[in-house]
Protein backbone atom coordinates (compact mmCIF):
# COMPACT_ATOMS: atom_id res chain seq x y z
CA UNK A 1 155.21 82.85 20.72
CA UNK A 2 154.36 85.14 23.58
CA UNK A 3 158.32 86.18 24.55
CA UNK A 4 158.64 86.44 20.43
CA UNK A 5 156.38 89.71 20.82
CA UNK A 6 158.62 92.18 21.96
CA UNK A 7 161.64 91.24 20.21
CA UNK A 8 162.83 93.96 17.69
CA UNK A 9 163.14 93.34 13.47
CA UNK A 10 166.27 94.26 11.88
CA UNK A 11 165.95 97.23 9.33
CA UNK A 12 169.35 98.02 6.98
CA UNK A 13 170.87 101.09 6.88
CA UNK A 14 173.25 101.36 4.60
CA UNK A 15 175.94 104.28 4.13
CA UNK A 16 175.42 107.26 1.75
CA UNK A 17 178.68 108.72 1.48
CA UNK A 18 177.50 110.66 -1.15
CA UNK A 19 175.00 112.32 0.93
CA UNK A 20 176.96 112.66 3.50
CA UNK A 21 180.05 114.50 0.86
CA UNK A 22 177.55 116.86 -0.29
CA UNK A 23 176.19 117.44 3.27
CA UNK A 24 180.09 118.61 4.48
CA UNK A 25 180.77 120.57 1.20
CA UNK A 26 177.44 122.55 2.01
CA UNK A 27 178.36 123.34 5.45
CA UNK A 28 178.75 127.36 6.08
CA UNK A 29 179.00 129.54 9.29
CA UNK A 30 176.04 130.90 8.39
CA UNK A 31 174.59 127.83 9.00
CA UNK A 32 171.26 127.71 11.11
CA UNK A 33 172.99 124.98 13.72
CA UNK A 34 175.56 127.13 14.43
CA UNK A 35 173.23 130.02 15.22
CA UNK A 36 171.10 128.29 17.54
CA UNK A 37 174.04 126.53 19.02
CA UNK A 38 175.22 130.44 20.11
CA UNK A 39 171.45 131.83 20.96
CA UNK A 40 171.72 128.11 23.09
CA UNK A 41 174.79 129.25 25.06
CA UNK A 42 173.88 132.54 25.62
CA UNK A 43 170.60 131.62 27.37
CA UNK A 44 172.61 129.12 29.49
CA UNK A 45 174.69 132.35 30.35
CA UNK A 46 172.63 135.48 30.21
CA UNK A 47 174.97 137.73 32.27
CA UNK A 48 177.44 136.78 29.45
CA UNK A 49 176.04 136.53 25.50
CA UNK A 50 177.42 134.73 22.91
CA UNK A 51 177.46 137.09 20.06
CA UNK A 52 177.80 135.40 16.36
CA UNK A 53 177.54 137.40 13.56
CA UNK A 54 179.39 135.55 10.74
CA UNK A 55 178.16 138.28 7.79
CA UNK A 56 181.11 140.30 9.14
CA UNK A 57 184.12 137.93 8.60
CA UNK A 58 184.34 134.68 11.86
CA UNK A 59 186.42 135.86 14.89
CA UNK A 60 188.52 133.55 17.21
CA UNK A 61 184.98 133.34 19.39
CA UNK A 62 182.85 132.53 16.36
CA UNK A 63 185.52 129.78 15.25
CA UNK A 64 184.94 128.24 18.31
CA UNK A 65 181.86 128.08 18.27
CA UNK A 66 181.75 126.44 14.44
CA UNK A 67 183.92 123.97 16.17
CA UNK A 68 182.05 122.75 18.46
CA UNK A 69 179.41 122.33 16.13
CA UNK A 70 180.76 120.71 13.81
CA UNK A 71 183.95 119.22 14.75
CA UNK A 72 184.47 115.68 13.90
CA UNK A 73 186.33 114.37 17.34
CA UNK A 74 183.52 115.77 19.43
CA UNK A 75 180.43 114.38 16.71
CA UNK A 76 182.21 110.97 17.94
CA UNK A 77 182.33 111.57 21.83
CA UNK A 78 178.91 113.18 22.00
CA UNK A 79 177.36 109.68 19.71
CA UNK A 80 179.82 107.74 22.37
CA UNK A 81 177.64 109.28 25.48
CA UNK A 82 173.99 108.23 23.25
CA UNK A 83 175.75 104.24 23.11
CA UNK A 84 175.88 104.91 27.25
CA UNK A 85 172.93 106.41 27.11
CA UNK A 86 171.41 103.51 25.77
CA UNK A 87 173.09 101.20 28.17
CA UNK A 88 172.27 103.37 31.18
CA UNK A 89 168.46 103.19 30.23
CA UNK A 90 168.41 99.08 29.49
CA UNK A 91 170.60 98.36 32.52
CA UNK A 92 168.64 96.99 35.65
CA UNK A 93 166.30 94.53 33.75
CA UNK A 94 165.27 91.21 35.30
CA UNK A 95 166.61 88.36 33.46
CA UNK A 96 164.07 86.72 31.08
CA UNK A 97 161.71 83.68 32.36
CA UNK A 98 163.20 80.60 31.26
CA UNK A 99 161.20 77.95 29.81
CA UNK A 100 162.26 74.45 30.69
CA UNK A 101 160.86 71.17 29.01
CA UNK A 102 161.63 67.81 29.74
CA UNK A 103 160.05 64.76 27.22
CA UNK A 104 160.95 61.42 28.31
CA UNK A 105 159.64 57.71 27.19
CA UNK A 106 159.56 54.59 29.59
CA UNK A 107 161.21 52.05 27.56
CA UNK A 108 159.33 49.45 29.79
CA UNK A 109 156.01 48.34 28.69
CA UNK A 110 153.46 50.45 30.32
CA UNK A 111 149.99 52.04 29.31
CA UNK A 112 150.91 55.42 29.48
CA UNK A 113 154.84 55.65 28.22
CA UNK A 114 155.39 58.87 28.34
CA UNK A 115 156.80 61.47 30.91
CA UNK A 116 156.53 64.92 30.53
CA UNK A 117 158.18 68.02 32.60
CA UNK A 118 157.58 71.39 32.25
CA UNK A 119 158.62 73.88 34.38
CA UNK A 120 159.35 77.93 34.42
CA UNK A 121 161.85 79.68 36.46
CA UNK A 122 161.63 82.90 37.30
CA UNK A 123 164.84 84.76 38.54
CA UNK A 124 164.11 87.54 41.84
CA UNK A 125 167.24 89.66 41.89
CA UNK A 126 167.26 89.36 45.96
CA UNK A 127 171.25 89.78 45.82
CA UNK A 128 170.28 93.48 44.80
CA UNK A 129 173.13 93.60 41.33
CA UNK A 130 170.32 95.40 38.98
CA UNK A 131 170.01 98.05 40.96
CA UNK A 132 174.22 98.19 41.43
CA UNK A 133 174.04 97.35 37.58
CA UNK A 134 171.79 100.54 36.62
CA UNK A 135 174.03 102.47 39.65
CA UNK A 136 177.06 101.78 37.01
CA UNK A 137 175.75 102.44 34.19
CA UNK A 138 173.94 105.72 35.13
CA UNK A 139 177.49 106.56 36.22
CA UNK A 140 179.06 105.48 33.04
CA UNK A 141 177.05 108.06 31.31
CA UNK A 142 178.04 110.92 33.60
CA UNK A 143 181.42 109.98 32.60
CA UNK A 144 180.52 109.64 29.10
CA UNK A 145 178.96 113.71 29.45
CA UNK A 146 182.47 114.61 31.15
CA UNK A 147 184.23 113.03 28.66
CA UNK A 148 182.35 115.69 25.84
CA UNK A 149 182.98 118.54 27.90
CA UNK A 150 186.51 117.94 28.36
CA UNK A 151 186.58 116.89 24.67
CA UNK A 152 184.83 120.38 23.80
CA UNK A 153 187.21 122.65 26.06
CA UNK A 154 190.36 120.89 24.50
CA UNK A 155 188.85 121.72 20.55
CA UNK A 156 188.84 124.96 21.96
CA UNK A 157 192.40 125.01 23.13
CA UNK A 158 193.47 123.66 19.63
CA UNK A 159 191.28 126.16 17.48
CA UNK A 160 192.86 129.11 19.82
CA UNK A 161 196.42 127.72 19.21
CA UNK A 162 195.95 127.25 15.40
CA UNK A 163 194.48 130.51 15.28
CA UNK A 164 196.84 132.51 16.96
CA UNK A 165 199.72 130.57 14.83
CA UNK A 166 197.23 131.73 11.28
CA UNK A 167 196.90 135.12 12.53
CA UNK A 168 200.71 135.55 13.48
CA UNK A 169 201.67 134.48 9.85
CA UNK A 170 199.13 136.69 8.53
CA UNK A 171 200.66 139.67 10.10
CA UNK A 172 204.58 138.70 9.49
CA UNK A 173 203.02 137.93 5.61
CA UNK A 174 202.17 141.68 5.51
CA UNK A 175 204.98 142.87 7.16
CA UNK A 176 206.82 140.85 4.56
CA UNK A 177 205.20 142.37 1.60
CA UNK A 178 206.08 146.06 3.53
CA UNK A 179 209.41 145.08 3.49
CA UNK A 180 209.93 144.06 -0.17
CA UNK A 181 207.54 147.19 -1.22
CA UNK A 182 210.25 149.16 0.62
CA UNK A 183 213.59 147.38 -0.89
CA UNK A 184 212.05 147.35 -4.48
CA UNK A 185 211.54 151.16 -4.31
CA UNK A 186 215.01 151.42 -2.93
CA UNK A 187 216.57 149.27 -5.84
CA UNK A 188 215.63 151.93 -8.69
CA UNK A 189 216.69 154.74 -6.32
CA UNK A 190 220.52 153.59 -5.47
CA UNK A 191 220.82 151.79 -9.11
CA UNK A 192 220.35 155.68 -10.00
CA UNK A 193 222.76 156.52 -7.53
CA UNK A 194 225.15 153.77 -9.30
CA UNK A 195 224.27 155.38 -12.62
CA UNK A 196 225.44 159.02 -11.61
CA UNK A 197 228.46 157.69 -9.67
CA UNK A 198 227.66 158.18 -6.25
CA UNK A 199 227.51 154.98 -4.97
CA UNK A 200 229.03 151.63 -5.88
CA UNK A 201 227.58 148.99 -8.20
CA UNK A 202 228.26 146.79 -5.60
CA UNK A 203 226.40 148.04 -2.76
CA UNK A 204 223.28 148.85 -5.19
CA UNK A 205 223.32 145.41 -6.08
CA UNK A 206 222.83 144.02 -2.98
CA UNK A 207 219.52 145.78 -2.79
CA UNK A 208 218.26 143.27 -5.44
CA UNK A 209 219.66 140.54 -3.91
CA UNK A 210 217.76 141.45 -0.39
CA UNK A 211 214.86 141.51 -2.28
CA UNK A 212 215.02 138.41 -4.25
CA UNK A 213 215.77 136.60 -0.48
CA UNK A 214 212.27 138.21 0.87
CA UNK A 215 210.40 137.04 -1.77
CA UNK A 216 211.41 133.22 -1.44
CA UNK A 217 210.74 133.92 2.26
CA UNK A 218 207.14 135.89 1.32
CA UNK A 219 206.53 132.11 -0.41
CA UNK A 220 207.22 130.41 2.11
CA UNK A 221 204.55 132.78 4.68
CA UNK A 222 201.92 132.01 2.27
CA UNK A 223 202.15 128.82 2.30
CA UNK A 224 202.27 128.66 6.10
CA UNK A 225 199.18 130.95 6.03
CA UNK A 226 197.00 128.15 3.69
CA UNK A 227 198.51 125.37 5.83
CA UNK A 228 197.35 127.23 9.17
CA UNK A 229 193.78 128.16 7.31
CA UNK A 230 193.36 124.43 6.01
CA UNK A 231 194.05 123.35 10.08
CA UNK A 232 191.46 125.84 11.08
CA UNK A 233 188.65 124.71 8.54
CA UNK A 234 189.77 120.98 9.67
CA UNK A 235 188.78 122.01 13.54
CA UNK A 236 185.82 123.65 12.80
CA UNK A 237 184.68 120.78 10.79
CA UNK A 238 184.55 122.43 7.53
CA UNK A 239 185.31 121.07 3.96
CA UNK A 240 188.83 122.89 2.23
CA UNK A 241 187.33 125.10 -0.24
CA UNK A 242 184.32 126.38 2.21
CA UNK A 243 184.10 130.44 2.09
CA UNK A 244 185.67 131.78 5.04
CA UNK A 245 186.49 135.33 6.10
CA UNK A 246 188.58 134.88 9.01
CA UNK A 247 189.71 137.59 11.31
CA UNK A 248 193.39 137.71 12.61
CA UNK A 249 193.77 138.12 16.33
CA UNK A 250 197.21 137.83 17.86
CA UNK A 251 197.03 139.11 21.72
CA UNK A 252 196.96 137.53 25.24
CA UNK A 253 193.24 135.36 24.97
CA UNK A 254 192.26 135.86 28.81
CA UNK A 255 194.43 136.67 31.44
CA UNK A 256 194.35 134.44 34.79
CA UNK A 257 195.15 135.67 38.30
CA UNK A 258 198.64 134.30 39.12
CA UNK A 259 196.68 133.54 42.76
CA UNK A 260 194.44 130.99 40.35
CA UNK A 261 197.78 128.44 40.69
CA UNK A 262 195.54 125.29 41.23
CA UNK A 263 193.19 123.53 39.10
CA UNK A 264 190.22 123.70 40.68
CA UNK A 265 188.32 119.92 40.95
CA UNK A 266 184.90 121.93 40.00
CA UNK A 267 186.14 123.36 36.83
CA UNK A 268 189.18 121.54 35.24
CA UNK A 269 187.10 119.31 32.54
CA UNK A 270 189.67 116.48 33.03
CA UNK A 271 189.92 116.29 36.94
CA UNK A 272 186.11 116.58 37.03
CA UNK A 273 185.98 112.96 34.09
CA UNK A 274 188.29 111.34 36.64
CA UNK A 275 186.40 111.79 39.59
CA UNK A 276 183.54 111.00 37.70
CA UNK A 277 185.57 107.62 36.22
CA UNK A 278 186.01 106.48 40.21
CA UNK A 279 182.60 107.11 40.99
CA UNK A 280 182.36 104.59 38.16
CA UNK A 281 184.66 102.31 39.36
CA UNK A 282 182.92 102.66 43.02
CA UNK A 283 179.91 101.33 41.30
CA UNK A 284 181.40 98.68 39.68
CA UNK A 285 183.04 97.39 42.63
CA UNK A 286 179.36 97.39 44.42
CA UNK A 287 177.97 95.45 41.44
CA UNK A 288 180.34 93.28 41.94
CA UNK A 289 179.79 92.56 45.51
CA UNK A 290 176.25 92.33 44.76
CA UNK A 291 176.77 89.44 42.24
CA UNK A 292 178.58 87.44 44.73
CA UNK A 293 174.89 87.16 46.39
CA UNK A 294 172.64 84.72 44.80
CA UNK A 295 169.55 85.60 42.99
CA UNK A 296 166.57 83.26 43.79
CA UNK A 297 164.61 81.51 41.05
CA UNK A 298 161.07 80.13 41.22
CA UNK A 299 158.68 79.41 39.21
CA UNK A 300 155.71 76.63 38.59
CA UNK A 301 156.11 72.89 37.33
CA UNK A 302 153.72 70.90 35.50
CA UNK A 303 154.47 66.98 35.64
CA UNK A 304 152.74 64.03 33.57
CA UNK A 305 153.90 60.62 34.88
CA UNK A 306 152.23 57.51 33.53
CA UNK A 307 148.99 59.56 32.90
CA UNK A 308 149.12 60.83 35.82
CA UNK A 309 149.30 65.33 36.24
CA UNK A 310 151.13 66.65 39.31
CA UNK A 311 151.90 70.40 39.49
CA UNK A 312 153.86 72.70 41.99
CA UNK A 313 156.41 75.15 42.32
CA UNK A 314 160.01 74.50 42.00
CA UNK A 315 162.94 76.72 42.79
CA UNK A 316 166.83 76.92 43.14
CA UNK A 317 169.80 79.26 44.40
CA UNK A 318 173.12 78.70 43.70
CA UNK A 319 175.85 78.83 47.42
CA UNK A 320 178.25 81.47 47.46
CA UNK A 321 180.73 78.76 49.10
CA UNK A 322 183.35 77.98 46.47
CA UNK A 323 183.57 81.02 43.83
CA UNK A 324 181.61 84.06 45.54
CA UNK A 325 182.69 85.95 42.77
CA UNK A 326 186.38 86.64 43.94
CA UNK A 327 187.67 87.39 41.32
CA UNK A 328 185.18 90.28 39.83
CA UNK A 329 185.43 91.65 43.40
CA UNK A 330 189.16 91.56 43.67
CA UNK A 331 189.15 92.90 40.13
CA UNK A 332 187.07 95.89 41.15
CA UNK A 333 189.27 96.76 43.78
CA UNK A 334 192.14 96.70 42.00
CA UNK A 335 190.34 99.47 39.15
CA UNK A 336 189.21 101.20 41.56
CA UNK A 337 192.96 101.79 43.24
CA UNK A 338 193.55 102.53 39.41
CA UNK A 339 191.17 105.34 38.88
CA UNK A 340 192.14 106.71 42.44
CA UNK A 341 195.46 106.86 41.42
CA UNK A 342 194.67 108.58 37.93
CA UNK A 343 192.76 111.03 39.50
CA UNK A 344 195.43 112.19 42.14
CA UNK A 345 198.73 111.99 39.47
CA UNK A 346 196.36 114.35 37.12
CA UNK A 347 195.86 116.57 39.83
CA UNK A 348 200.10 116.72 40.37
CA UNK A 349 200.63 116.96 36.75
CA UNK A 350 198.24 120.07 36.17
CA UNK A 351 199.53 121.70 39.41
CA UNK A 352 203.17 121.55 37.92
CA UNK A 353 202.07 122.57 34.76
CA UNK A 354 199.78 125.25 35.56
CA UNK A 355 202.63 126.96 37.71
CA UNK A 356 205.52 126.37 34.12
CA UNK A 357 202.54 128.42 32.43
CA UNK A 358 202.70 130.94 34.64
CA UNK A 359 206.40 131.48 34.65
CA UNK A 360 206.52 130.88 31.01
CA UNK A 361 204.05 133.84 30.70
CA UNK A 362 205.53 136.34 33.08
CA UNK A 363 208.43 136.02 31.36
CA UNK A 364 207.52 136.79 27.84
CA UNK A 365 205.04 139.78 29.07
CA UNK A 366 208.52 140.72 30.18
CA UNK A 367 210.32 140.30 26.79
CA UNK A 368 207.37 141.53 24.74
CA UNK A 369 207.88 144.99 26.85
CA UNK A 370 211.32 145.54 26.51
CA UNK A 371 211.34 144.43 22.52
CA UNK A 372 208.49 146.95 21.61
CA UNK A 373 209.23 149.58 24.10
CA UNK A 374 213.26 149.72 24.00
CA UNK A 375 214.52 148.07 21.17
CA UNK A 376 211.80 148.69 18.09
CA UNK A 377 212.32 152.36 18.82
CA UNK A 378 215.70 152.19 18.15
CA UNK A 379 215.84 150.30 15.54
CA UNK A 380 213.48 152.27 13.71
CA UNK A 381 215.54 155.68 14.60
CA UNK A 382 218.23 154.18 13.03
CA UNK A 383 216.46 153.17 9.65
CA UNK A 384 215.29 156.78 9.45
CA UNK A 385 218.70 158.18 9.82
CA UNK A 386 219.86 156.04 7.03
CA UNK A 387 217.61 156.76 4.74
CA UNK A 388 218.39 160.98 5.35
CA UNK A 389 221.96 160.03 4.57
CA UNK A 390 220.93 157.67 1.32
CA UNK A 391 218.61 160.82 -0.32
CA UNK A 392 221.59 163.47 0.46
CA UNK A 393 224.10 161.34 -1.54
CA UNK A 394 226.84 160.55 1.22
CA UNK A 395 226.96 156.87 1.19
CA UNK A 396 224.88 154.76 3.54
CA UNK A 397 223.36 152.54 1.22
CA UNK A 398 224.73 149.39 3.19
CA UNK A 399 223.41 150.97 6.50
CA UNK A 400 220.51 151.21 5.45
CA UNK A 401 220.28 148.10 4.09
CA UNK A 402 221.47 146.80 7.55
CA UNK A 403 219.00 148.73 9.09
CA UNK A 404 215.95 147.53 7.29
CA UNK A 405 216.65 144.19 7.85
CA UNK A 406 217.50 145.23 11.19
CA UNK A 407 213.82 146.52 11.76
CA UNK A 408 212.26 143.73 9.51
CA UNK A 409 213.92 141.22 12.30
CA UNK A 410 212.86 143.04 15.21
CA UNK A 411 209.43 143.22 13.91
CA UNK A 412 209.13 139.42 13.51
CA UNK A 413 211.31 138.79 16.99
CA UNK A 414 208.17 141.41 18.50
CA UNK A 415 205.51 139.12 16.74
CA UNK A 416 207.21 135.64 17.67
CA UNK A 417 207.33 136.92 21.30
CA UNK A 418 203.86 138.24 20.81
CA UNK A 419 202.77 134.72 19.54
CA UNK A 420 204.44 132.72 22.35
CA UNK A 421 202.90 135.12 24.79
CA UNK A 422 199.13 134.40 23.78
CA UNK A 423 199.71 130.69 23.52
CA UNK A 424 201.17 131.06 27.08
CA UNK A 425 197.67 132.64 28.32
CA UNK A 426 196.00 130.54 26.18
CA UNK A 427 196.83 127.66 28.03
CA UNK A 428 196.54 129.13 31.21
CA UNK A 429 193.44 129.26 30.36
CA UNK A 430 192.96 125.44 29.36
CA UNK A 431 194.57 124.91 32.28
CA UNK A 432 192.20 126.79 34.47
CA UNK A 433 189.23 125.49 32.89
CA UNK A 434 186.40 127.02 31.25
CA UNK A 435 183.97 129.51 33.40
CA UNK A 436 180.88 127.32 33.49
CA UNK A 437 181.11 124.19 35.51
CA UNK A 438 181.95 121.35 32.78
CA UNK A 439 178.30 119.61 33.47
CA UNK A 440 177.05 123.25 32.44
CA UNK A 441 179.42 123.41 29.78
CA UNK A 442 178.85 120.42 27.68
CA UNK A 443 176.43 120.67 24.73
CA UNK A 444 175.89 116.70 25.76
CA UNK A 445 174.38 116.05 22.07
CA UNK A 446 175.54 116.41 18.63
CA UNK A 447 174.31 120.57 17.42
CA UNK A 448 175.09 119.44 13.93
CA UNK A 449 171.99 116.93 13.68
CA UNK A 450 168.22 117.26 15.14
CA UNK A 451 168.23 113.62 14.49
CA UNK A 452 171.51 112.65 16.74
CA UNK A 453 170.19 115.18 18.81
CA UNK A 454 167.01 113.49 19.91
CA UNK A 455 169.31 110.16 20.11
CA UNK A 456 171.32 111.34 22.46
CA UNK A 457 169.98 113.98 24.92
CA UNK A 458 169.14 112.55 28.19
């Protein structure tokens, strides 16, 4: 009864998804998580606030931050690093005492029949495998901390991609509503024109046509507008038909030194969770070699034979001659080689990457510059000129016809360039890592939830 005192009682807790639906539909930037979250990360950086102000429509900043609030992947990770938690701080315990009893009856006819054995071993981890046990686990939890902060800088990454790609079809949207404004104005002037002779039914015509085209195209922006939206309120954890005011941004997010051309092993979230995964494996491989060790175990003994008591102390250790745990140790090894080696091809694959990034930046900086400073220019000359021509009745309509469409192309050639250009920084700036060191960085516990919170903070 004694080793029945501290065991635990099982309590149910079942699943309210209907609590939990109404929770998600009530979620709002405005939320008081999301505000402390900010006033959290600003303190952690004081040279450098975190501004949120959602009354004033959510920036690319703010939807970050909502993000990693609320985001779904990283509610997972950061309740994955409170199950290590919880292994880390029951790891190390000595084994329970083990009770042994041993009733036996003389089948001989004697006065006293009976013989009766108790005993109680004790184990004394002399091989030293708690300690390497805790050692592993603690280590495992580190991992499990990296693992959220690498988590948290790649929502970022996605939540700047998908908002770039929202605001870009924001803009060409509006552009594309310019451009229909403009050809619908111009279809009553030249069908005039047609009217009083002076240009051809033809050529007027295709004004209506032009415009029939950017409307089917104008459908098509909207919907990849809501589809981009729906992505963003997906990332930031958000249910479809929460109120959002979002603000388009489409420019280079950060610019990084072309000198900053490795990742550094301080910063990068994912080389720091592999170094942090062999210090893992280093402890495993200790534990291991501790285990092949044996572990002593005592304890007293209480004997009745033929009515007569005898007690002492009896004890036993098992000899590392045969197994000596081989196998767990050459196991060990052999994931320890493994995590080496994932650690060292990570650090190759981000070099090469980081330095295509670079390149692939350079280059459109380059194209953006000569699009908006040569060729939109022209093209915009040239739309002018036709138009003169068009209001002084000699001809021109299918210039400048050519010419809008001309500009309209130009304009969304600028903004794709534009686009590709700000993912490019964008993911030199993934690349490079964020500015705190990752063990800063991570919120290591679920914002969302004061409960998970307490569960989960070391």
């Amino acid at each position: 009864m004694v080793g029945l005192v501290g065991c635990q009682s099982y309590e149910p807790k079942p699943l309210d998804a209907a609590a939990h639906r109404d929770a998600w539909h009530a979620r709002t930037p405005a939320d008081e998580s999301v505000s402390a979250f900010a006033e959290r990360l600003s303190e952690t950086t004081p040279d450098k606030p975190v501004p949120y102000d959602p009354s004033d429509g959510i920036s690319l900043a703010e939807g970050e931050l909502i993000a990693l609030v609320y985001n779904s992947d990283l509610r997972m990770a950061r309740l994955r690093a409170g199950v290590a938690l919880t292994t880390a701080d029951n790891a190390g315990f000595w084994d329970d005492p083990k009770l042994s009893v041993d009733l036996l009856r003389i089948t001989e006819s004697v006065s006293d029949p009976w013989f009766v054995n108790v005993g109680l071993g004790i184990t004394l981890p002399i091989s030293g495998r708690l300690e390497a046990e805790k050692a592993r686990a603690d280590a495992a939890y580190q991992a499990q901390l990296y693992m959220i902060a690498e988590a948290e800088w790649h929502t970022r990454y996605q939540v700047r991609l998908v908002w770039l790609e929202w605001s870009a079809a924001q803009v060409m949207l509006e552009q594309q509503e310019q451009l229909i404004g403009m050809i619908g104005s111009l279809v009553d002037a030249t069908n005039k024109l047609a009217d009083a002779g002076e240009l051809q039914r033809t050529e007027a015509g295709l004004f209506a046509i032009e415009r029939v085209q950017r409307r089917y195209e104008l459908r098509r922006l909207h919907g990849k507008v809501e589809e981009s939206e729906q992505q963003l309120r997906s990332l930031m954890g958000l249910s479809p038909k929460a109120h959002l005011q979002l603000i388009p941004q489409v420019m280079a997010v950060g610019v990084v030194d072309d000198k900053a051309n490795t990742p550094s092993a301080d910063n990068n979230p994912s080389l720091v969770r592999l170094s942090q995964e062999y210090e893992v494996a280093e402890q495993a491989l200790l534990r291991e070699i501790r285990k092949q060790y044996p572990d002593l175990t005592i304890g007293p003994v209480v004997e009745s034979d033929e009515g007569q008591s005898r007690i002492g102390l009896g004890g036993g250790i098992p000899l590392p001659i045969l197994n000596a745990n081989k196998q767990g140790i050459a196991e060990a090894k052999a994931e320890r080689e493994l995590a080496r080696a994932a650690y060292e091809t990570q650090y190759e694959r981000l070099v090469g990457t980081l330095a295509q990034a670079q390149a692939k930046a350079k280059s459109l900086t380059e194209e953006r510059q000569i699009v908006a400073d040569e060729m939109a220019p022209l093209v915009d000359e040239q739309v002018e000129r036709a138009r003169k021509l068009l209001e002084l009745g000699e001809g021109g309509g299918l210039v400048l016809l050519e010419s809008l469409v001309r500009a309209h192309k130009t304009k969304r050639h600028l903004m794709d360039v534009r686009l590709d250009e700000a993912k490019a920084y964008a993911e030199l700036l993934f690349l490079s890592g964020p500015e705190l060191a990752p063990k800063q960085y991570t919120t290591q516990q679920d914002p969302s939830s004061a409960e998970q919170a307490e569960e989960v903070s070391p």
